[in-house]
C-alpha atoms as a PDB file:
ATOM      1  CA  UNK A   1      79.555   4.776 165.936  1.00  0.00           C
ATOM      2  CA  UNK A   2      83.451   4.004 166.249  1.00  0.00           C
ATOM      3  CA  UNK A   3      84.382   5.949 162.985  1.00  0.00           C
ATOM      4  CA  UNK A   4      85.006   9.613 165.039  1.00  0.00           C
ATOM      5  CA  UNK A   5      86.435  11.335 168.055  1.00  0.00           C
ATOM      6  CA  UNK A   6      84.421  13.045 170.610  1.00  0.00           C
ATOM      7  CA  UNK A   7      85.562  15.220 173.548  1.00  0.00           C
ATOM      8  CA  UNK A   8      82.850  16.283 176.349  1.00  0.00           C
ATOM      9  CA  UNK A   9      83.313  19.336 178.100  1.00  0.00           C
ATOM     10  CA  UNK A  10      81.825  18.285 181.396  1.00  0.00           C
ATOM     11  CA  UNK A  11      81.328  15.397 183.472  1.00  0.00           C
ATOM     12  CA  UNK A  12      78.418  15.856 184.992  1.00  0.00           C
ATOM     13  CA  UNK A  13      75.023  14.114 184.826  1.00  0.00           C
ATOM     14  CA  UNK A  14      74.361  14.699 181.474  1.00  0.00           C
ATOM     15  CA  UNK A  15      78.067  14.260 180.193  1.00  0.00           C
ATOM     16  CA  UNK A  16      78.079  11.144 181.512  1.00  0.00           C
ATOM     17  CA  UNK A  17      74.395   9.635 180.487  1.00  0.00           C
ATOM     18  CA  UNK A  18      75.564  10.861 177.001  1.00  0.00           C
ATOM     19  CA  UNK A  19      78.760   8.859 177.627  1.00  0.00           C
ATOM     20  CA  UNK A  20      77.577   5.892 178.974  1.00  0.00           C
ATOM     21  CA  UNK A  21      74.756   5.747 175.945  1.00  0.00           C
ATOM     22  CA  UNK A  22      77.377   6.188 173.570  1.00  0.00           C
ATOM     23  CA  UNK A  23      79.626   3.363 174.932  1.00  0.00           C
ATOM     24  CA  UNK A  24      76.584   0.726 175.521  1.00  0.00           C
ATOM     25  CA  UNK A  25      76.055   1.295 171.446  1.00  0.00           C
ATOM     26  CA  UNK A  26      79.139   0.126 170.819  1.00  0.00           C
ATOM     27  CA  UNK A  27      81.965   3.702 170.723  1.00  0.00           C
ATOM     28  CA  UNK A  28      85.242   2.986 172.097  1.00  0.00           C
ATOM     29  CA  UNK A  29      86.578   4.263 174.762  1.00  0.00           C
ATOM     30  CA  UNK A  30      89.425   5.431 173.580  1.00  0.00           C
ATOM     31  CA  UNK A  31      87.727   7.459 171.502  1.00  0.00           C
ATOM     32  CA  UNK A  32      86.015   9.371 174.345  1.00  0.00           C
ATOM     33  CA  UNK A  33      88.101  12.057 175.558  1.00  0.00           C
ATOM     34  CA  UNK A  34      86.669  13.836 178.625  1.00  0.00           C
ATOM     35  CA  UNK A  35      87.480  18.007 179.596  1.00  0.00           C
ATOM     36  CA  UNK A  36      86.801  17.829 183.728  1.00  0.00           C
ATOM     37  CA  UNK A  37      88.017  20.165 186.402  1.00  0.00           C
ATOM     38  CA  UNK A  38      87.229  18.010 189.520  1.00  0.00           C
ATOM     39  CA  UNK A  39      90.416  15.752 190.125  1.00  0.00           C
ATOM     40  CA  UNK A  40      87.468  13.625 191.909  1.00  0.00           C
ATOM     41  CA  UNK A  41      85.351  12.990 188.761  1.00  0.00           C
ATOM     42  CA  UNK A  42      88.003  12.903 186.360  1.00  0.00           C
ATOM     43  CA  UNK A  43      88.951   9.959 188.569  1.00  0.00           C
ATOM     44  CA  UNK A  44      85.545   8.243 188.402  1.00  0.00           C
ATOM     45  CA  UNK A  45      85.200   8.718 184.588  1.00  0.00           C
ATOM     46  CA  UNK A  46      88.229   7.237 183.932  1.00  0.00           C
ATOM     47  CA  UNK A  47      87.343   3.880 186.071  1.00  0.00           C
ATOM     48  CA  UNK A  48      83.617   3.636 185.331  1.00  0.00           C
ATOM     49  CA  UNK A  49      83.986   4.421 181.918  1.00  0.00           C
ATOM     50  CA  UNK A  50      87.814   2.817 181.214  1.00  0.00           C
ATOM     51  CA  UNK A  51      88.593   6.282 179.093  1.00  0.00           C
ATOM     52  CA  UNK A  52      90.691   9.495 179.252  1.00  0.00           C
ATOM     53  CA  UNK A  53      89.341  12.036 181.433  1.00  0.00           C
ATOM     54  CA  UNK A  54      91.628  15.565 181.852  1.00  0.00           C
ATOM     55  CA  UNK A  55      91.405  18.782 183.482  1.00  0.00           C
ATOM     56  CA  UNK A  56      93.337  20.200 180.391  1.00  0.00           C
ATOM     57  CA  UNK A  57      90.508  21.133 177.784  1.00  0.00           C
ATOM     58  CA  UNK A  58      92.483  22.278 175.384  1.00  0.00           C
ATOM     59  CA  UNK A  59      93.959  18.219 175.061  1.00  0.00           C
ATOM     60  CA  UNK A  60      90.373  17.048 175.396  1.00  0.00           C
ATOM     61  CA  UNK A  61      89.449  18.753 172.399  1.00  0.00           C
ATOM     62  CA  UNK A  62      92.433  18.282 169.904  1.00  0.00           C
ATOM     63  CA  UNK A  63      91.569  16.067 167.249  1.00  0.00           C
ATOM     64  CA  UNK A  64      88.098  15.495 168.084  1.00  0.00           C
ATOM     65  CA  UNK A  65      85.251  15.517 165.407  1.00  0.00           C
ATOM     66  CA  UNK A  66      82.847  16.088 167.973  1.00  0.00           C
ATOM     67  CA  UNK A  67      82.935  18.017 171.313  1.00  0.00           C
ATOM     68  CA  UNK A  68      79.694  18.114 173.213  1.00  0.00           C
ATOM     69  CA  UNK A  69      79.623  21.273 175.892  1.00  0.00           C
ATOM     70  CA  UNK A  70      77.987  19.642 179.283  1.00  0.00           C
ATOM     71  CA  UNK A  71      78.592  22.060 181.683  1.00  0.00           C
ATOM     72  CA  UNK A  72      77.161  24.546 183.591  1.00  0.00           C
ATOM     73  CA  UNK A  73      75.774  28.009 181.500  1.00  0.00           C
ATOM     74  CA  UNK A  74      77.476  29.918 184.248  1.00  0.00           C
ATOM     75  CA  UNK A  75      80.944  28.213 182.970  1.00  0.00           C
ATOM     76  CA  UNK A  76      80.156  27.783 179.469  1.00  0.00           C
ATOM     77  CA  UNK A  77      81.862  30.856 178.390  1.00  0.00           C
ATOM     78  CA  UNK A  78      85.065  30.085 180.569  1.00  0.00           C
ATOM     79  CA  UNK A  79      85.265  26.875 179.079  1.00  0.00           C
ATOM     80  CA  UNK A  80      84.946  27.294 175.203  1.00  0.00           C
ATOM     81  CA  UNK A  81      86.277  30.862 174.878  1.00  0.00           C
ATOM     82  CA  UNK A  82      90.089  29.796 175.779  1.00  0.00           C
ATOM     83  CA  UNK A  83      89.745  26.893 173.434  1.00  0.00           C
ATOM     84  CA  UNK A  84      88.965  29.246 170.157  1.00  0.00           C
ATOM     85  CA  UNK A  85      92.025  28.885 168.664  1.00  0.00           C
ATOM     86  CA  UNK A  86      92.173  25.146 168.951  1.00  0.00           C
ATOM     87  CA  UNK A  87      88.505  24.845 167.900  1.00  0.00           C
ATOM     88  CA  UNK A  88      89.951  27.334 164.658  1.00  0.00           C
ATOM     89  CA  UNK A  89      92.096  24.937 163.522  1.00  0.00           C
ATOM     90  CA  UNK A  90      90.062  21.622 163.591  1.00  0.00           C
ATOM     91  CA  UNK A  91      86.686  22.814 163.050  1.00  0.00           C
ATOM     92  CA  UNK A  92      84.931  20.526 164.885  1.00  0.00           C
ATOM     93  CA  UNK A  93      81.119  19.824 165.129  1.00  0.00           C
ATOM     94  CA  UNK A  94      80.690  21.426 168.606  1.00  0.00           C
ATOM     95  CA  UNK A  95      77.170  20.340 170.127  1.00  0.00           C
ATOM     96  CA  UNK A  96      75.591  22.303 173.480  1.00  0.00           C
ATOM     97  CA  UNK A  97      73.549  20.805 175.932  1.00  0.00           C
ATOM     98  CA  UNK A  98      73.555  23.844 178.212  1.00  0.00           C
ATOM     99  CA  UNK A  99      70.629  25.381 178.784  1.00  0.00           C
ATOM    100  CA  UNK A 100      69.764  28.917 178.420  1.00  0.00           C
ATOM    101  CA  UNK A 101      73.190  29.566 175.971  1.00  0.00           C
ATOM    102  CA  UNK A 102      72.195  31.001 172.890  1.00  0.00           C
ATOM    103  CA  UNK A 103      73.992  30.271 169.404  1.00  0.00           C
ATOM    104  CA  UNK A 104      75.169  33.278 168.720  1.00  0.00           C
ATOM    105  CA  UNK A 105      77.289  33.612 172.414  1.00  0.00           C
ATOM    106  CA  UNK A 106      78.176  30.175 171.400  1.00  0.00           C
ATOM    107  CA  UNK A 107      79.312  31.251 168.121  1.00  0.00           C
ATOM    108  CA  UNK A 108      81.195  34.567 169.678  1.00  0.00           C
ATOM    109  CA  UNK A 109      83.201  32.200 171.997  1.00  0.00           C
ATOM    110  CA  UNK A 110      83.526  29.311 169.417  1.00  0.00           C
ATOM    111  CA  UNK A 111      84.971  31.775 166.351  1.00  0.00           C
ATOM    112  CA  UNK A 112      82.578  32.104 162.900  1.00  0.00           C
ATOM    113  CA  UNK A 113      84.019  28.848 161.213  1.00  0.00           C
ATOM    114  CA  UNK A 114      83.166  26.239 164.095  1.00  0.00           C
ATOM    115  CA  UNK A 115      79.293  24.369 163.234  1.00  0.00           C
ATOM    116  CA  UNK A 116      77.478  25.437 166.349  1.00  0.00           C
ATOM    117  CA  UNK A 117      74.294  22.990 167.575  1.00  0.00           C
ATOM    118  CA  UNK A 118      72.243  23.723 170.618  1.00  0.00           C
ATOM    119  CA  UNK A 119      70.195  20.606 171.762  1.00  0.00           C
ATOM    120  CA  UNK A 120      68.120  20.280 175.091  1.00  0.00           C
ATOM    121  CA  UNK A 121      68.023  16.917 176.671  1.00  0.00           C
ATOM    122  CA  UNK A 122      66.097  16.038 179.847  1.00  0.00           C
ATOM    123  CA  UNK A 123      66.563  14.644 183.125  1.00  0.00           C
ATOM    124  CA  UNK A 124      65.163  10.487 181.655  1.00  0.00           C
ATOM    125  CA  UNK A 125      68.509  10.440 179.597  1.00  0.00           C
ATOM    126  CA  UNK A 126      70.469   9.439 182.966  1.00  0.00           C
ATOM    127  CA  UNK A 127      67.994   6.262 181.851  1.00  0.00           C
ATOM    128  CA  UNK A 128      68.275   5.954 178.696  1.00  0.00           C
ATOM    129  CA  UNK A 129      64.637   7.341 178.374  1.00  0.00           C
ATOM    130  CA  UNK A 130      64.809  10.978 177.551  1.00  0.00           C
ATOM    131  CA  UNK A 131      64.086  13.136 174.882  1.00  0.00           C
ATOM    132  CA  UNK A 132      66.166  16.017 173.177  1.00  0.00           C
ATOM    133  CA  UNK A 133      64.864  19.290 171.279  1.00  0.00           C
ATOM    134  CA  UNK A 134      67.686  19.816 168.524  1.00  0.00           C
ATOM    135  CA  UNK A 135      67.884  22.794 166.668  1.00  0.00           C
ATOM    136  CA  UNK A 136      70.296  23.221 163.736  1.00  0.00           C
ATOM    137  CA  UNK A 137      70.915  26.399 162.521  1.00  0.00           C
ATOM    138  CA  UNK A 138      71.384  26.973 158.759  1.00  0.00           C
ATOM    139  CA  UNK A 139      74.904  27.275 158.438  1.00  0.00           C
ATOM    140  CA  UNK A 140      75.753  23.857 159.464  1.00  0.00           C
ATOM    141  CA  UNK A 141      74.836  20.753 156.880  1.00  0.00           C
ATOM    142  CA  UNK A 142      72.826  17.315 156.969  1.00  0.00           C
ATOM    143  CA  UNK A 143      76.034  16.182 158.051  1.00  0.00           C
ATOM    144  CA  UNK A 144      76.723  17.841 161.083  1.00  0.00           C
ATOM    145  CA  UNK A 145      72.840  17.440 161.910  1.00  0.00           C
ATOM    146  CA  UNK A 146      73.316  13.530 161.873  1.00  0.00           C
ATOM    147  CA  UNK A 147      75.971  13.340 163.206  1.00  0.00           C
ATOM    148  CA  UNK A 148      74.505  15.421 166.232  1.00  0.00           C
ATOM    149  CA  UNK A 149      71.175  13.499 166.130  1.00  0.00           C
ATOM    150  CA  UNK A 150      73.330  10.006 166.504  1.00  0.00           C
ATOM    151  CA  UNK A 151      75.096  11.246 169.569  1.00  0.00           C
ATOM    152  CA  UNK A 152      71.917  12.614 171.193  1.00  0.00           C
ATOM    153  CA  UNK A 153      69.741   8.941 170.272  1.00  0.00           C
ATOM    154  CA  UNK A 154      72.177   7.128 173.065  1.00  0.00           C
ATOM    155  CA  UNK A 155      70.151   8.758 175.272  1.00  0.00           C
ATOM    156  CA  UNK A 156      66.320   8.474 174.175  1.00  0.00           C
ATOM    157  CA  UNK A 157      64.375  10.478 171.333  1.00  0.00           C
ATOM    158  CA  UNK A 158      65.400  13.418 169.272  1.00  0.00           C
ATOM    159  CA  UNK A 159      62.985  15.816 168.075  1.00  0.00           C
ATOM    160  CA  UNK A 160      64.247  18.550 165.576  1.00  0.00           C
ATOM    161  CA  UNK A 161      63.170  22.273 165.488  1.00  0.00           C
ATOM    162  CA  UNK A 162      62.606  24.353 163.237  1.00  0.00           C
ATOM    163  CA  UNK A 163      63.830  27.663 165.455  1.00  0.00           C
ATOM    164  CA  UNK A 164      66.390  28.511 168.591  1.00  0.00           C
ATOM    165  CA  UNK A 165      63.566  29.893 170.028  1.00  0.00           C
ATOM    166  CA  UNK A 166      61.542  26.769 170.183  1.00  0.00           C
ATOM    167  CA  UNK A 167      64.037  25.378 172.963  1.00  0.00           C
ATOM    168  CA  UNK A 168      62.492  27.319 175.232  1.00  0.00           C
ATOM    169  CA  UNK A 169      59.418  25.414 175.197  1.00  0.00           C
ATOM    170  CA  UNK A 170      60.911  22.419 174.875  1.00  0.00           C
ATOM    171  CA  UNK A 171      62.679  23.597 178.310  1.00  0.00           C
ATOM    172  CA  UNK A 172      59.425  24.214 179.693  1.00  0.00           C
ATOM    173  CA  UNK A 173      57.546  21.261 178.204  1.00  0.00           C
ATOM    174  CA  UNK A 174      60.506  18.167 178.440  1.00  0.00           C
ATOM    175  CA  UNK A 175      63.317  20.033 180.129  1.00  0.00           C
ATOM    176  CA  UNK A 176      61.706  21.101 182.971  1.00  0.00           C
ATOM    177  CA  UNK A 177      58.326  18.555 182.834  1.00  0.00           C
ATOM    178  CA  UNK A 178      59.783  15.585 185.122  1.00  0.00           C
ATOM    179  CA  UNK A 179      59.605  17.704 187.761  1.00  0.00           C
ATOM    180  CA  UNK A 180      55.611  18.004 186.869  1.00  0.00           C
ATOM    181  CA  UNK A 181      55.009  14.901 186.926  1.00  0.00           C
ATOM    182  CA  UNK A 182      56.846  14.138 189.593  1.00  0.00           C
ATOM    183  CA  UNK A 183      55.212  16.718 192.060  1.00  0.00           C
ATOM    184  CA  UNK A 184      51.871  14.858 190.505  1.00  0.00           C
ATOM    185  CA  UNK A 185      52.747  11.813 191.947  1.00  0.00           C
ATOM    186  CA  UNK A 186      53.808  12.738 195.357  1.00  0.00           C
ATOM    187  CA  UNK A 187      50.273  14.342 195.546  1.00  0.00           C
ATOM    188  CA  UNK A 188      48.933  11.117 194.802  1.00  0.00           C
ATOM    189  CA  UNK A 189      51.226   9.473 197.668  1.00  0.00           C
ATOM    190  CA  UNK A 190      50.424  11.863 200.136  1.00  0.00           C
ATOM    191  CA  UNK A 191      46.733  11.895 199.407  1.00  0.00           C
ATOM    192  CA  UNK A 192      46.751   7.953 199.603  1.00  0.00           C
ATOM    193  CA  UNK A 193      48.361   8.184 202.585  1.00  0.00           C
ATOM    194  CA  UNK A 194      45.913  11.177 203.832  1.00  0.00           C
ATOM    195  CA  UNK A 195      42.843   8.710 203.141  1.00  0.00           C
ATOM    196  CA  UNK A 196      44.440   5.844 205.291  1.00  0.00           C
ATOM    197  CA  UNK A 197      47.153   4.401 203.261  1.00  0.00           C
ATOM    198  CA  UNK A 198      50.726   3.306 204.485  1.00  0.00           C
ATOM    199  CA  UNK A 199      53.225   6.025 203.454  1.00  0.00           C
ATOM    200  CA  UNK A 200      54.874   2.940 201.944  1.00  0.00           C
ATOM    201  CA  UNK A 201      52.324   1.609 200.107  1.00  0.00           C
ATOM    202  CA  UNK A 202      50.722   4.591 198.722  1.00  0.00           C
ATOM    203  CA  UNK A 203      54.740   5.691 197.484  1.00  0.00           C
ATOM    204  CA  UNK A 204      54.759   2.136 195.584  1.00  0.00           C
ATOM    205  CA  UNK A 205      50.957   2.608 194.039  1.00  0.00           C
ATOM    206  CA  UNK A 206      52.090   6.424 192.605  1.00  0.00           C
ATOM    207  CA  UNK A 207      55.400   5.722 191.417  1.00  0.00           C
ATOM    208  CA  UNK A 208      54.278   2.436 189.958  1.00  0.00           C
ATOM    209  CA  UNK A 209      51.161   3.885 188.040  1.00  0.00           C
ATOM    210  CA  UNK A 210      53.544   6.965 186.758  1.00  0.00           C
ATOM    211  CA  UNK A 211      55.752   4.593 185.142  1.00  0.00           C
ATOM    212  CA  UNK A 212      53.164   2.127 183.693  1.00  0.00           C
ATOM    213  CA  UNK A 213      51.241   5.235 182.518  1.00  0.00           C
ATOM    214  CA  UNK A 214      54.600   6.692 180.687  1.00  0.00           C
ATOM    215  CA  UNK A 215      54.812   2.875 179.248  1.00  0.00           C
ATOM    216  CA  UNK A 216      51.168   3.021 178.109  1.00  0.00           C
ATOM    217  CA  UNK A 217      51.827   6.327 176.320  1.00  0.00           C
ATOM    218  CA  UNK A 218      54.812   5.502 174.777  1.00  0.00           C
ATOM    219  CA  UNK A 219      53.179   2.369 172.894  1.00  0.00           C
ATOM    220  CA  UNK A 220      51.053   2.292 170.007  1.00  0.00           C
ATOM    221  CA  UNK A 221      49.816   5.471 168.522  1.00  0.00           C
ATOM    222  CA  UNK A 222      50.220   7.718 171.412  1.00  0.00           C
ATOM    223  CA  UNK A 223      46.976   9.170 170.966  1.00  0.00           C
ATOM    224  CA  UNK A 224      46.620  10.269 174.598  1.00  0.00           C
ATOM    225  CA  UNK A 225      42.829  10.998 174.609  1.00  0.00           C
ATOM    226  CA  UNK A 226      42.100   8.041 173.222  1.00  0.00           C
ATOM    227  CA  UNK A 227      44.404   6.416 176.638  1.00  0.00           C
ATOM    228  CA  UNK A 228      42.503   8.630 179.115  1.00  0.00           C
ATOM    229  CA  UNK A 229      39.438   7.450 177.378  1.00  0.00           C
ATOM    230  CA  UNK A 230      39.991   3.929 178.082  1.00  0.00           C
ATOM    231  CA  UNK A 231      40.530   4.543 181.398  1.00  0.00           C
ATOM    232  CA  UNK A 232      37.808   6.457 181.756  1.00  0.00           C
ATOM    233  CA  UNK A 233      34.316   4.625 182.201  1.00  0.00           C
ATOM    234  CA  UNK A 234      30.979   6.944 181.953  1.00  0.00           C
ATOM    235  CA  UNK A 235      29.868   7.702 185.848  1.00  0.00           C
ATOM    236  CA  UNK A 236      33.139   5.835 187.434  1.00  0.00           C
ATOM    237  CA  UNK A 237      35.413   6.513 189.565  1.00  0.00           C
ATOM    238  CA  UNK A 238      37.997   8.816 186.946  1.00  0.00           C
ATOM    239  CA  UNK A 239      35.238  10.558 185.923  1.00  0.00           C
ATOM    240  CA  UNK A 240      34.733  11.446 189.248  1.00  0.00           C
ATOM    241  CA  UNK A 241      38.196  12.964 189.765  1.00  0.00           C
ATOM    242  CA  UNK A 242      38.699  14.218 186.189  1.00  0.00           C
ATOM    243  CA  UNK A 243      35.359  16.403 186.649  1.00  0.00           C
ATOM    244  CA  UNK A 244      36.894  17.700 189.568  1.00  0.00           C
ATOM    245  CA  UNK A 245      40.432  18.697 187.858  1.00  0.00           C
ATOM    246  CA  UNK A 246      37.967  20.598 185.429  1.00  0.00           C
ATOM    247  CA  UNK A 247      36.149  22.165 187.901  1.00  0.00           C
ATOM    248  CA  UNK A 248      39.775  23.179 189.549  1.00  0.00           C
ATOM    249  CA  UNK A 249      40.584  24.553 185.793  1.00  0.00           C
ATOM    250  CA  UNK A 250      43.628  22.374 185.913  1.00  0.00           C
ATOM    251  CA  UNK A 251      44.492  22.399 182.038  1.00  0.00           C
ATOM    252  CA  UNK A 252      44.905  25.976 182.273  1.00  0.00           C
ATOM    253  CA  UNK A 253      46.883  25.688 185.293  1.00  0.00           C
ATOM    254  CA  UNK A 254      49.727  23.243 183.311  1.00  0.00           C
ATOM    255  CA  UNK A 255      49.573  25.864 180.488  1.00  0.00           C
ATOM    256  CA  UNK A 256      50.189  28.764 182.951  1.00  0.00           C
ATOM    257  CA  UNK A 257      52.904  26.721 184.378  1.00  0.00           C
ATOM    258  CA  UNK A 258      54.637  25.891 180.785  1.00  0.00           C
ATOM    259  CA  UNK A 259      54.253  29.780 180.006  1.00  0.00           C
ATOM    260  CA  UNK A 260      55.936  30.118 183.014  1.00  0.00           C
ATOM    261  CA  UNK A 261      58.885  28.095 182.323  1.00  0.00           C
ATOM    262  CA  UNK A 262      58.913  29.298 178.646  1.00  0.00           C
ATOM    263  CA  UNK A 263      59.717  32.736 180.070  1.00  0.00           C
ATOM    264  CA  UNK A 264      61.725  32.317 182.275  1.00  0.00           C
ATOM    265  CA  UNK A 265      64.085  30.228 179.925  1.00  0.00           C
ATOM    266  CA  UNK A 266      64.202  33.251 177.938  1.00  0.00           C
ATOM    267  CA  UNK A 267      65.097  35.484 180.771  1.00  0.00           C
ATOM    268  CA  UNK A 268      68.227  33.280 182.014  1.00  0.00           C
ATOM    269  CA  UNK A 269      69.232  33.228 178.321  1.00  0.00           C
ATOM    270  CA  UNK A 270      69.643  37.369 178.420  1.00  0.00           C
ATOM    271  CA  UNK A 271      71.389  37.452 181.383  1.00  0.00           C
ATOM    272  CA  UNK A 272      73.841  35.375 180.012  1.00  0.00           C
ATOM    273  CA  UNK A 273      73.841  37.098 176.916  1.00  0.00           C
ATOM    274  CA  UNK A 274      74.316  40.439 178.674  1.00  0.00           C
ATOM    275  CA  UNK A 275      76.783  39.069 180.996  1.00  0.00           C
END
């Protein structure tokens, strides 16, 4: 893990989880190197994480193996297109986590000899827990793909794809899915509380089941019919309430709602194609 250089573009949420995933496997700080416009963050970087944290991204970059792009897609083009000439003459493995940026703006902005990656993390990485789509295009080699793979695993699971156009659904199934499951659960508070619960208590019992249920599915095989199964006895109780998600055609709601998302991760992508 100490044997390269890495610059992130971006200190953000996600710049940082990848950071501080990096460090707790063992990378040295002073091999961080940190590209931040907020005199604020650049500040906290540099005493939470005991590394070099700049507002110049030109110095961030030079001599890096590595830079990850964790900004904004709105500033994504600002960012990398000054830095083409310095990105010309080191060639560095330059990794996106931005959402909605396709490879070939990325390319445009990054010049035709710079190994372009697009990966899409999730929202769990702040914990350690998430999971990245990673799509390498053909151009760039096993190398480049491990390397990109190692940095991503500080922060949970990697899965790769075989096309760009499979991040969308990743967006719509990972990216975006917290959210789903987290609007799940405050239904579940709020309809404990509606049948007599403490607001407090019926917070606890959601967010605690949510999180053993995520453990549950994470063990073993993962065979999640076979974990709904077990929890489901013939004539009970979540029998009860599954027949009634059926009867609500609730599986094709959550597909509706993916499509959804699918789409419109495709949409922001051409608008910031044809920006």
């Amino acid at each position: 893990m100490n044997h390269f250089d890495l610059a992130v573009l971006g200190g953000g949420n996600m710049g940082r989880a990848l950071i501080g995933g990096l460090l707790r496997q063992g990378m040295r700080p002073e091999r961080v190197r940190v590209g931040e416009r907020d005199p604020a963050a650049c500040t906290a970087l540099q005493l939470d994480f005991g590394l070099s944290a700049t507002a110049d991204n030109a110095a961030a970059v030079r001599g890096a193996q590595v830079v990850v792009l964790a900004v904004k897609p709105q500033d994504a083009g600002s960012v990398l297109s000054p830095l083409a000439a310095e990105l010309a003459r080191s060639r560095p493995i330059v990794l996106s986590v931005v959402a909605g940026v396709r490879l070939s703006v990325l390319q445009h902005w990054c010049g035709p000899q710079v190994p372009v990656l697009r990966a899409m993390p999730n929202r769990p990485a702040l914990v350690g827990a998430g999971v990245t789509g990673l799509f390498v295009p053909p151009q760039c080699n096993p190398a480049h793909a491990d390397r990109a793979e190692q940095i991503l695993r500080a922060v949970g699971e990697v899965v790769r794809l075989d096309t760009e156009e499979a991040l969308d659904v990743v967006t719509a199934i990972s990216g975006s899915g917290p959210a789903y499951f987290f609007l799940l659960a405050e239904w579940l508070a709020q309809a404990g509380t509606d049948m007599g619960l403490p607001a407090a208590a019926a917070r606890t019992l959601s967010v605690a089941t949510l999180y053993g249920a995520g453990l549950l599915a994470h063990s073993g095989a993962g065979d999640l019919a076979l974990l709904r199964a077990q929890v489901t006895s013939k004539g009970g109780t979540t029998e009860a309430a599954l027949r009634s998600f059926e009867a609500a055609n609730f599986g094709q709601i959550v597909v509706q709602a993916a499509q959804a998302a699918a789409a419109r991760s495709r949409q922001l992508a051409e608008q910031i194609r044809s920006a």
